[in-house]
Protein backbone atom coordinates (compact mmCIF):
# COMPACT_ATOMS: atom_id res chain seq x y z
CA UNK A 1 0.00 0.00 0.00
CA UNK A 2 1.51 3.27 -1.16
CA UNK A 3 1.92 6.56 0.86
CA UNK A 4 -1.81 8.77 0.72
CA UNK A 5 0.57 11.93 0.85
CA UNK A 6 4.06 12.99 1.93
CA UNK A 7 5.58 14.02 4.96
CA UNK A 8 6.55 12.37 8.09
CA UNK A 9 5.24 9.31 10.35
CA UNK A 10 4.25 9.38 13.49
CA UNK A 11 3.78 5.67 15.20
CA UNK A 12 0.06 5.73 16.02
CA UNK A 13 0.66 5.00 20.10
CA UNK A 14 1.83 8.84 20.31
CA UNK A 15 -1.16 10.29 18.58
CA UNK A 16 -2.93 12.76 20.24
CA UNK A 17 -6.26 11.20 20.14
CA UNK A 18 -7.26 7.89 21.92
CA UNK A 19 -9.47 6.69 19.70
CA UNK A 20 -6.11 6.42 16.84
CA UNK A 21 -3.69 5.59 19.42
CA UNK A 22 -5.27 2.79 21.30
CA UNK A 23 -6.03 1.37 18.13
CA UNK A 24 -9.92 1.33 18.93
CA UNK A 25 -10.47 1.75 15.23
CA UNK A 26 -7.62 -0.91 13.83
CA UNK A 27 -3.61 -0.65 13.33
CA UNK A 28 -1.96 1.32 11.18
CA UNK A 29 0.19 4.82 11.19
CA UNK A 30 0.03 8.47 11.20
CA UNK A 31 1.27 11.09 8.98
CA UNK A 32 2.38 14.63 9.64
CA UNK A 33 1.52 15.90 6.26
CA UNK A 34 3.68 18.42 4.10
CA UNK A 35 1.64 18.04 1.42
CA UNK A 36 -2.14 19.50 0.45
CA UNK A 37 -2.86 16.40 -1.44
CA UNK A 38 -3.43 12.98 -0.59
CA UNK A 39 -4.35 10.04 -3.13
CA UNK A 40 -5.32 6.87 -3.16
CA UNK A 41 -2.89 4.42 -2.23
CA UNK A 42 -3.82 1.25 -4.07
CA UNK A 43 -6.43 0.46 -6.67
CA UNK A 44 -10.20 -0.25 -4.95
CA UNK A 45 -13.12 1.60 -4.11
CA UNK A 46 -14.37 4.84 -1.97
CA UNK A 47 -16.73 3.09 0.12
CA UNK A 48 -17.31 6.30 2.51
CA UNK A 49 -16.53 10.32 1.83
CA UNK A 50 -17.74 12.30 5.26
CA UNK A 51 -19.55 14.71 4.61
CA UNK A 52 -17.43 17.14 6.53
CA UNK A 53 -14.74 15.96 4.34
CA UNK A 54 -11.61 15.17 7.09
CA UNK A 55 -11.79 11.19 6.15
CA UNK A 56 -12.18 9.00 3.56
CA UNK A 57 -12.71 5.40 3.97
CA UNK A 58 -11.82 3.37 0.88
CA UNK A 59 -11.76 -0.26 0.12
CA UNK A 60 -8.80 -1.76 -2.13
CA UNK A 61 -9.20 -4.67 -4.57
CA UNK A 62 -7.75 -7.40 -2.66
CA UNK A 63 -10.27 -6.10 0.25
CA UNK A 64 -7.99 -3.93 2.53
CA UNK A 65 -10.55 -1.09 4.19
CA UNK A 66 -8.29 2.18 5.04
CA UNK A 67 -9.46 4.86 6.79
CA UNK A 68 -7.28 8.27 6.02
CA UNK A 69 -8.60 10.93 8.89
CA UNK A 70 -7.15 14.43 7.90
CA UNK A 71 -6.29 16.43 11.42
CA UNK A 72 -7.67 15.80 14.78
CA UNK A 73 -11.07 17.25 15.64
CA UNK A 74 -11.30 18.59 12.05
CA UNK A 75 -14.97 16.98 11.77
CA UNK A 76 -16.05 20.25 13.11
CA UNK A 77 -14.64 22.69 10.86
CA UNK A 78 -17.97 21.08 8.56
CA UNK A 79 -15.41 20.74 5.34
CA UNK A 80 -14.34 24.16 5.74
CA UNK A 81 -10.52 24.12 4.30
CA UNK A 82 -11.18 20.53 2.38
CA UNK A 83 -11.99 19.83 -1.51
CA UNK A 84 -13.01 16.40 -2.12
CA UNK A 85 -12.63 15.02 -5.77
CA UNK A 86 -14.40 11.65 -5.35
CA UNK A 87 -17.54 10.11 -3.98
CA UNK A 88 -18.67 6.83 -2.47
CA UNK A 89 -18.98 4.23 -5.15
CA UNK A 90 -16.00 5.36 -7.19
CA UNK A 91 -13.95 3.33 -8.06
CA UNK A 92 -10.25 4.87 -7.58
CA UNK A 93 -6.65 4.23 -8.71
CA UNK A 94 -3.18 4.39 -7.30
CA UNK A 95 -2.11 7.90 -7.17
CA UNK A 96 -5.47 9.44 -7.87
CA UNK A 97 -6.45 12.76 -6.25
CA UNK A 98 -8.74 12.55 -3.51
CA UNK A 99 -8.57 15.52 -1.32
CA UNK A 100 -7.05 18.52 -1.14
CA UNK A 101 -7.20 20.40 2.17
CA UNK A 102 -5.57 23.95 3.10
CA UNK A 103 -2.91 22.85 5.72
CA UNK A 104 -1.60 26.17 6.34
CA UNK A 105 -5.22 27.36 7.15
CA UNK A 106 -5.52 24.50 9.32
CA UNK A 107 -2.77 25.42 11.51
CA UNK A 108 -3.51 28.75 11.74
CA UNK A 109 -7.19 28.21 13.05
CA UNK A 110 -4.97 25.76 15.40
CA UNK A 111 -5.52 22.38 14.43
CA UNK A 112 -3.31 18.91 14.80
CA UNK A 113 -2.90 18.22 11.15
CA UNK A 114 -1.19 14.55 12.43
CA UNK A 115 -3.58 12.36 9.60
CA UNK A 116 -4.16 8.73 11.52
CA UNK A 117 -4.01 6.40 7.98
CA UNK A 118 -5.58 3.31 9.66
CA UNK A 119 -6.22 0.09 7.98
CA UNK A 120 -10.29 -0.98 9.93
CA UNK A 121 -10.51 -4.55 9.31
CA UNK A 122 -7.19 -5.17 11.06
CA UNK A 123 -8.41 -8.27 12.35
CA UNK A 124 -9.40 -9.75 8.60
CA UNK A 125 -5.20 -9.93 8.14
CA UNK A 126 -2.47 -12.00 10.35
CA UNK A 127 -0.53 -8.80 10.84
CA UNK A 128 -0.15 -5.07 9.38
CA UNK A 129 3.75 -4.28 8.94
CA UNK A 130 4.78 -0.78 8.69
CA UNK A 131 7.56 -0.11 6.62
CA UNK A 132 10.36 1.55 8.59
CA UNK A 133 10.66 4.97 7.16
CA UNK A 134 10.89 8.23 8.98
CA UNK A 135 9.67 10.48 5.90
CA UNK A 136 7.31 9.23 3.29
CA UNK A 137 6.36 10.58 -0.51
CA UNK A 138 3.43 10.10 -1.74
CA UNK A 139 2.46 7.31 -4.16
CA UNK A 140 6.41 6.36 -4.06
CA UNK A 141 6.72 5.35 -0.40
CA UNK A 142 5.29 2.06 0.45
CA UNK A 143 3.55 1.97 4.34
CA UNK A 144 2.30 -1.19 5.01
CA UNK A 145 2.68 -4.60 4.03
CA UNK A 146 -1.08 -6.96 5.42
């Protein structure tokens, strides 16, 4: 599964949210983003865009569901600083644009931008392996291995 955007990880246990970093949602990582854009990170399906437009859930072709979560508590900005290019039902492929969101603007209103990229049927797969990289690039970088 490739990178959703660029930037740097953050292991998941020192988000800033309990919900991501007890895992109450499944494994996976988190991203500091330096980039405005994330993409889809394998071939599949959007099976969920919120309507507030801070996560996308998305199902690949081999059945992996992914959440990505832009920002902490950024449900209640109501989509305010986020452009979604996809619905649910699309079907999506590696490296196409899904959101765009205003990180600067996010900031400065004073939000975590740390992006929880969590894979929610953890317990379909044996075991989720993130790649050991400090920095990531998106659609080059791989993150996990299920």
């Amino acid at each position: 599964m490739a990178a959703p955007t660029s930037g740097k990880v953050v292991p998941l246990e020192k988000v800033a949210d309990t919900v991501f970093s007890e895992k109450m949602m499944g494994d996976g990582i988190a991203i500091l983003p330096d980039d405005n854009t994330f993409v889809a990170p394998f071939n599949g399906t959007v099976t969920t865009v919120f309507p507030t437009k801070h996560a996308i859930g998305l199902t690949s072709d081999s059945g992996i569901e992914l959440l990505i979560h832009i920002g902490l508590e950024t449900v209640s900005l109501d989509g305010k600083f986020f452009t979604t290019f996809v619905e649910a039902g699309d079907t999506i492929t590696e490296g196409q644009k899904l959101v765009e969101v205003a990180l600067d603007q996010l900031i400065a209103a004073g939000y975590d931008i740390t992006t929880p990229v969590i894979v929610t049927n953890t317990d379909a797969y044996i075991d989720i392996i993130s790649k050991d990289v400090t920095t990531i690039k998106k659609s080059e970088t791989i993150l996990y291995v299920v």
